[in-house]
N, C-alpha and C. Protein backbone atom coordinates (compact mmCIF):
# COMPACT_ATOMS: atom_id res chain seq x y z
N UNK A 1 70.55 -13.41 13.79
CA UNK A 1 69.86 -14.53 14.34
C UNK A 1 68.68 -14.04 15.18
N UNK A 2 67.30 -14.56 14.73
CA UNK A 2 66.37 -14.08 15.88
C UNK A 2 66.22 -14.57 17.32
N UNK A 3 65.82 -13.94 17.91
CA UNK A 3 66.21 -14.81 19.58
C UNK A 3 64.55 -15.39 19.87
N UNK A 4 64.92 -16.36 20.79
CA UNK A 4 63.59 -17.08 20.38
C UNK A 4 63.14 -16.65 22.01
N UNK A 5 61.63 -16.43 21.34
CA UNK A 5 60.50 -16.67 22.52
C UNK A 5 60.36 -14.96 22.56
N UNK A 6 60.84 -14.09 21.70
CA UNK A 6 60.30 -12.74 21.53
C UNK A 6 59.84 -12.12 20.26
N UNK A 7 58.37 -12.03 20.22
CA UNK A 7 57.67 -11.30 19.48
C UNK A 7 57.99 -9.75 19.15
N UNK A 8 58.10 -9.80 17.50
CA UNK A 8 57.86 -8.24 17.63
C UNK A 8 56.77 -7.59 17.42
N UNK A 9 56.50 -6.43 18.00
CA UNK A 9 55.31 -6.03 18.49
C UNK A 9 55.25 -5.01 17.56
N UNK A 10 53.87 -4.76 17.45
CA UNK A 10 53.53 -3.87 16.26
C UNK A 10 52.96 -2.37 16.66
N UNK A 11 53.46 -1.20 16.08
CA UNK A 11 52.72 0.05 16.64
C UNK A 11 51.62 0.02 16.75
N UNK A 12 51.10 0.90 17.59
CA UNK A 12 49.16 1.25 17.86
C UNK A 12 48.40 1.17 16.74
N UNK A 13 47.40 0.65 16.30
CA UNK A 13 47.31 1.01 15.14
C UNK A 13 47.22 0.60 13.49
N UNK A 14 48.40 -0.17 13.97
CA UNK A 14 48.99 -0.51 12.85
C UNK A 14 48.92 -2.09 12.56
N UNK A 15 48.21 -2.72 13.27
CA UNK A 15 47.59 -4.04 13.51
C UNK A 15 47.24 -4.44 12.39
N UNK A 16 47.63 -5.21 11.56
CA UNK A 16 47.20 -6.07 10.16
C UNK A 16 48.01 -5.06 9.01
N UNK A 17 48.09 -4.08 9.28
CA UNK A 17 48.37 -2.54 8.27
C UNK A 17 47.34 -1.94 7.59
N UNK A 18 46.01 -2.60 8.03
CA UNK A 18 45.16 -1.68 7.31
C UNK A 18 44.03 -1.35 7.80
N UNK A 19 44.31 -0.73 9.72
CA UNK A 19 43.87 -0.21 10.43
C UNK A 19 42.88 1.24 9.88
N UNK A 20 43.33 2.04 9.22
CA UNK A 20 42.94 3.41 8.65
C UNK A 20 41.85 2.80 7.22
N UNK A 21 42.21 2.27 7.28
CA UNK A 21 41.47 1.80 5.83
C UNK A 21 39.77 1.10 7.02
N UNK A 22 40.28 0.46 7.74
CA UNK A 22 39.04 -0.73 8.69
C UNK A 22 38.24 1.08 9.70
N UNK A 23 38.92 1.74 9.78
CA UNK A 23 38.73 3.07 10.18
C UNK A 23 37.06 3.89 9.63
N UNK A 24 38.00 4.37 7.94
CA UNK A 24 37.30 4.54 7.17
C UNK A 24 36.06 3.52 6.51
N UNK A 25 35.81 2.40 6.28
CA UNK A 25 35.17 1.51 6.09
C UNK A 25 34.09 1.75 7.57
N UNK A 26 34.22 1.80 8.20
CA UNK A 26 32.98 1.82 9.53
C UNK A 26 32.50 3.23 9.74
N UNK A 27 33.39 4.16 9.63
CA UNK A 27 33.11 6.24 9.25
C UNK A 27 31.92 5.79 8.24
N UNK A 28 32.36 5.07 6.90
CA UNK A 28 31.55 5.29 6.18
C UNK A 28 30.19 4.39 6.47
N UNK A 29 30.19 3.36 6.82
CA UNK A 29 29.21 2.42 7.09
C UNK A 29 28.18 3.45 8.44
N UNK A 30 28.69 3.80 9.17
CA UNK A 30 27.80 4.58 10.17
C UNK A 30 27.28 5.94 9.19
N UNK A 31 27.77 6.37 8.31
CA UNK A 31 27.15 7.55 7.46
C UNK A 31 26.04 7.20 7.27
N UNK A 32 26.00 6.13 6.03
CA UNK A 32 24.91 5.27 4.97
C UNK A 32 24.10 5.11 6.27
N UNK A 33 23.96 4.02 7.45
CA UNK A 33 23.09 3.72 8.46
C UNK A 33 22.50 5.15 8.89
N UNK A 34 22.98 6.54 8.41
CA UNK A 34 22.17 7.80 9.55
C UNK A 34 21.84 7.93 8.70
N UNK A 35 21.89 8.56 7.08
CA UNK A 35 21.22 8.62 5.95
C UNK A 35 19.79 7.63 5.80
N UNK A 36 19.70 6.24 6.11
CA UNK A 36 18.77 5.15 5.79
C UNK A 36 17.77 5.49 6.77
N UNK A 37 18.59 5.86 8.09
CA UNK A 37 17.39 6.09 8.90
C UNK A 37 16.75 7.55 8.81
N UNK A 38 17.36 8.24 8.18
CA UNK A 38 16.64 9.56 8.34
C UNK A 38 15.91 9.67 7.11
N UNK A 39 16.22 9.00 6.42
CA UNK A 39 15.21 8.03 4.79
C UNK A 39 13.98 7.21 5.63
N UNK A 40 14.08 6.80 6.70
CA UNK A 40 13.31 5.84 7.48
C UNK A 40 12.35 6.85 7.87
N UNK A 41 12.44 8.12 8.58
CA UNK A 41 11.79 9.18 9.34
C UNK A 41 11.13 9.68 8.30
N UNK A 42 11.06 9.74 7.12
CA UNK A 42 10.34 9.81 5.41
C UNK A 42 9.11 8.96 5.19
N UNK A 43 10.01 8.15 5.56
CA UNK A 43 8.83 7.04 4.75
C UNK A 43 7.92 6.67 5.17
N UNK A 44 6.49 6.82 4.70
CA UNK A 44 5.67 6.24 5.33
C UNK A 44 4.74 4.80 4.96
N UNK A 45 4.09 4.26 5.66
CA UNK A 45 3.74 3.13 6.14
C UNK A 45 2.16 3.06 6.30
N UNK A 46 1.22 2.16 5.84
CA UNK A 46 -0.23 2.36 5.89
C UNK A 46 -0.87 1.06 6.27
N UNK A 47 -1.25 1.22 7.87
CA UNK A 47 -2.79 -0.41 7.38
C UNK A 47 -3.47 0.32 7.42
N UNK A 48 -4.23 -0.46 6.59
CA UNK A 48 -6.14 -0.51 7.05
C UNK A 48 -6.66 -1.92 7.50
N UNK A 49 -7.40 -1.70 8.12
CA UNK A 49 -7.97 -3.14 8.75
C UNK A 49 -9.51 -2.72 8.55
N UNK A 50 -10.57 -4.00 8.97
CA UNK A 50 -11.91 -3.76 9.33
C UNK A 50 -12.61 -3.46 7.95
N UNK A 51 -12.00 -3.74 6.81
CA UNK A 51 -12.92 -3.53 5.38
C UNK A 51 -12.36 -2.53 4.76
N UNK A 52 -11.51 -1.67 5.72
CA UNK A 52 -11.09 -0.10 5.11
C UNK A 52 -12.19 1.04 6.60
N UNK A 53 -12.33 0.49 7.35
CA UNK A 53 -13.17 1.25 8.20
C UNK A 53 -11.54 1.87 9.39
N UNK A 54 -10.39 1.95 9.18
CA UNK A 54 -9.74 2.48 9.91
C UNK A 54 -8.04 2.20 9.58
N UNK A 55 -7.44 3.19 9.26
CA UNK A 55 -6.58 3.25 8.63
C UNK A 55 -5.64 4.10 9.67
N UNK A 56 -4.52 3.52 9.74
CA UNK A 56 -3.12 3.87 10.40
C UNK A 56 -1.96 4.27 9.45
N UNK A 57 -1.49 5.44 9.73
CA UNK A 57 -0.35 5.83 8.70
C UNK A 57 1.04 6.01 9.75
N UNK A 58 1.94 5.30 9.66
CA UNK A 58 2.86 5.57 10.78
C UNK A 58 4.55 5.96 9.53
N UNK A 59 5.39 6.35 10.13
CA UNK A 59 6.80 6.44 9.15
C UNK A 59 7.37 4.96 9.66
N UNK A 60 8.26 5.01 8.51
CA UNK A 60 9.52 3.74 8.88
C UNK A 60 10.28 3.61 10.23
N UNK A 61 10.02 4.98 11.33
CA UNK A 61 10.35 4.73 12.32
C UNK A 61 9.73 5.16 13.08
N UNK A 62 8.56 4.64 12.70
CA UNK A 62 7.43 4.13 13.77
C UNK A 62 6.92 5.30 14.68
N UNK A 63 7.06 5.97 13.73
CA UNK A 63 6.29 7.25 14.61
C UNK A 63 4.55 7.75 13.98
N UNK A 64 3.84 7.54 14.72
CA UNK A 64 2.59 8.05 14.12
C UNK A 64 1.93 9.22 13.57
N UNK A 65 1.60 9.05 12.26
CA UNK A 65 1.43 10.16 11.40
C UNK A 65 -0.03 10.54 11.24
N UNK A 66 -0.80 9.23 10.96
CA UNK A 66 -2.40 9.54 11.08
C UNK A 66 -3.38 8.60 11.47
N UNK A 67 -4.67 8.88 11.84
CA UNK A 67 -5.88 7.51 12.01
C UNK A 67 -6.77 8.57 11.42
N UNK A 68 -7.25 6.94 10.42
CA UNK A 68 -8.63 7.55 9.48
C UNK A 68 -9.45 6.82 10.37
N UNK A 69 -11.00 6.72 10.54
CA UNK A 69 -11.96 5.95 11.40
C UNK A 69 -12.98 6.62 10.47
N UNK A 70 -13.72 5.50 9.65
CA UNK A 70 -15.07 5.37 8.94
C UNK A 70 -15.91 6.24 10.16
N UNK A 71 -16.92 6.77 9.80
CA UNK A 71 -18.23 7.51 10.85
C UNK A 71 -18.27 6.08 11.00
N UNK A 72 -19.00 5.12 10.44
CA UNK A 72 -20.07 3.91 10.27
C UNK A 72 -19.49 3.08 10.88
N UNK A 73 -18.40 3.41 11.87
CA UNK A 73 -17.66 2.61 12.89
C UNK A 73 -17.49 3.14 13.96
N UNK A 74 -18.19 3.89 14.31
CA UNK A 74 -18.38 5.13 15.95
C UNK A 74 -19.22 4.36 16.36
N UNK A 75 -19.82 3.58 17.13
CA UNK A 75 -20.88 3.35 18.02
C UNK A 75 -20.87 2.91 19.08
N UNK A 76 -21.58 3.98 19.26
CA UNK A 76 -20.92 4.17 21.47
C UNK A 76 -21.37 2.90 22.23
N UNK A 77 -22.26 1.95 21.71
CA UNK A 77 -22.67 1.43 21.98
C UNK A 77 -21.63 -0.12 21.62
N UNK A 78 -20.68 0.28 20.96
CA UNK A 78 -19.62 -0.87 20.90
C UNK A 78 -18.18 -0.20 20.29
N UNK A 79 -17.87 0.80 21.69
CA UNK A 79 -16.51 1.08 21.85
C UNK A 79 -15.30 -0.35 21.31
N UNK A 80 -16.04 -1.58 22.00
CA UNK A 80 -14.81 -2.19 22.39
C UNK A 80 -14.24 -2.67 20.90
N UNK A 81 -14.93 -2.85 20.07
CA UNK A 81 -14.97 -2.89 18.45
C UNK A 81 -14.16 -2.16 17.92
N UNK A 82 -13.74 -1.00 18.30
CA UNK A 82 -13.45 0.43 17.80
C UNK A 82 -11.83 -0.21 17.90
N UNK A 83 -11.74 0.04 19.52
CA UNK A 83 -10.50 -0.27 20.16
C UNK A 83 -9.79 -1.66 19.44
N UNK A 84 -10.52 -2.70 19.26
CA UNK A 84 -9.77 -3.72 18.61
C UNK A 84 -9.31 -3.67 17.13
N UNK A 85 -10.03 -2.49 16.60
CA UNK A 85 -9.53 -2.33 15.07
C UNK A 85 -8.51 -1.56 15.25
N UNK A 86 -8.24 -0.04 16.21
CA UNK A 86 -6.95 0.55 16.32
C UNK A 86 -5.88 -0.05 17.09
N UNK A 87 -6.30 -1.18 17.57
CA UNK A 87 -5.26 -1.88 17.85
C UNK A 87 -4.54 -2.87 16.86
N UNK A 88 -5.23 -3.29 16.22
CA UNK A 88 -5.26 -4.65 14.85
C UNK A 88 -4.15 -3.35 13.71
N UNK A 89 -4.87 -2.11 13.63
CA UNK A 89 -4.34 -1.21 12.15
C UNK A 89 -2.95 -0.85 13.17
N UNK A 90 -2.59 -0.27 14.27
CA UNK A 90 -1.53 -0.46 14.96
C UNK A 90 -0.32 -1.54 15.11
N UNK A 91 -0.86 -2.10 15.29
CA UNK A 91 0.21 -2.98 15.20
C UNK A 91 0.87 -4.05 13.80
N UNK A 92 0.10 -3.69 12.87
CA UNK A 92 0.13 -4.05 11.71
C UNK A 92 1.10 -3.19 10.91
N UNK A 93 0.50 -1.50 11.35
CA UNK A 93 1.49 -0.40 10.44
C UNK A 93 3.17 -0.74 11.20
N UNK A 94 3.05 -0.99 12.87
CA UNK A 94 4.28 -1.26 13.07
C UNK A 94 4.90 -2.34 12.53
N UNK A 95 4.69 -3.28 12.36
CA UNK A 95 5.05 -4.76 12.14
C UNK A 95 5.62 -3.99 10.52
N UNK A 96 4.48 -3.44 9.77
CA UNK A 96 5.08 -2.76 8.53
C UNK A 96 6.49 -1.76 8.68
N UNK A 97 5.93 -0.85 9.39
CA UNK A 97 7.76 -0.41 9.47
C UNK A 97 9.12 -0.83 10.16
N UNK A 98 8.69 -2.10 10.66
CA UNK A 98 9.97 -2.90 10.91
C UNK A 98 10.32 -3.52 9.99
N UNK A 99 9.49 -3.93 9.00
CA UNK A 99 9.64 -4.66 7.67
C UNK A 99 10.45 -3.91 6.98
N UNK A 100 10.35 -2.27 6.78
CA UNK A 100 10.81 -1.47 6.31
C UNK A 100 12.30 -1.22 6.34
N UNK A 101 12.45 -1.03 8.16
CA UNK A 101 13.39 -1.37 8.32
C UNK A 101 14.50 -2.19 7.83
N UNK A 102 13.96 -3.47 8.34
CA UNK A 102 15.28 -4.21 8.38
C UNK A 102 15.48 -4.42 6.46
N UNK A 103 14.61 -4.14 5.33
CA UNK A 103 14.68 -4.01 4.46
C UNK A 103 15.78 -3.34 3.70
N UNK A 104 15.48 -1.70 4.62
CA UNK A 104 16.66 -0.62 4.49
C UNK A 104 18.01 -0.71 4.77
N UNK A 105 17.91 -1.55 6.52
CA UNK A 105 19.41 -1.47 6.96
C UNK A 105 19.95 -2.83 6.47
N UNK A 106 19.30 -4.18 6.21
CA UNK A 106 19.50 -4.85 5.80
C UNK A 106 21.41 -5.47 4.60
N UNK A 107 21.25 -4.34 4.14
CA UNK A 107 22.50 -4.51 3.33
C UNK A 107 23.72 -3.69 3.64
N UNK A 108 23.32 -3.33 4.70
CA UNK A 108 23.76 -2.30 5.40
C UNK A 108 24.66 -2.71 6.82
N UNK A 109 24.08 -3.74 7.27
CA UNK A 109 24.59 -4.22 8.26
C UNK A 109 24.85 -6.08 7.97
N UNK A 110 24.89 -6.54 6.49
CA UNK A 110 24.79 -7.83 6.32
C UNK A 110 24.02 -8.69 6.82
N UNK A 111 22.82 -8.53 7.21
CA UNK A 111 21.80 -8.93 7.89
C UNK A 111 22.29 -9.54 9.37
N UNK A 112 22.80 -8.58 9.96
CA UNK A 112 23.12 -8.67 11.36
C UNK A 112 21.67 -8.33 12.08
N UNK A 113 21.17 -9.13 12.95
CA UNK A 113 19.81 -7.67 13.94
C UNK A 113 20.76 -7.83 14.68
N UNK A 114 20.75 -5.98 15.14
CA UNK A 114 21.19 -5.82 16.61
C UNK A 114 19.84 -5.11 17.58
N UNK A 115 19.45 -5.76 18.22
CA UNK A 115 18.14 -4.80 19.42
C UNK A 115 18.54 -3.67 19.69
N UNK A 116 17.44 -2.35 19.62
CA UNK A 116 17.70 -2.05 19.53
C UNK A 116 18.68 -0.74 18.70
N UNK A 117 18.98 -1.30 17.68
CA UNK A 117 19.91 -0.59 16.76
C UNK A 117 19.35 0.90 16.32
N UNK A 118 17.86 0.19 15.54
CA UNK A 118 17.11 0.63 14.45
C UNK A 118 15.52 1.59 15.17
């Protein structure tokens, strides 16, 4: 006869029974996520803005790789021009490798964002 109002309690562990299995399933899921991102540190990423007068090459994780700048866009006489195109090809190549991103980790994390993560 069971006695009432006591649960039996289950070893450490052993919660549902397929603790080792939910184990392995996240071992492996954090593998694939360091693989994607170090696939991410690969890949690279390109604006150009301004006609093609300045070009940004950054990787998928957003690290900067190069700036092209046309001559026929130097003029000292309108710096501030300059500055608004490496800002415009900047933030464009980033906006691109977040695209990249969440592209990569995307199936990876079931389209969870976590801040941060990536």
């Amino acid at each position: 006869m069971a006695s009432k109002g006591r649960k039996r309690r289950r070893a450490p562990g052993k919660a549902g029974g397929g603790g080792g299995s939910m184990m392995k399933q996240l071992e492996q899921l954090q593998n694939q996520m360091a693989e994607a991102q170090a696939a991410l540190e690969e890949e690279i990423v390109e604006a150009t803005v301004g006609g093609g007068v300045v070009t940004v090459q950054m990787t998928g994780a957003q690290e900067l790789k190069s700036i092209k700048i046309a001559p026929e866009v130097l003029d000292p006489d309108d710096v501030e021009m300059l500055e608004d195109l490496l800002m415009a090809a900047f933030q464009e190549a980033a906006q691109k490798a977040q695209d990249l991103t969440a592209q990569r980790m995307g199936p990876l994390t079931g389209g969870i964002d976590i801040p941060g993560m990536f």
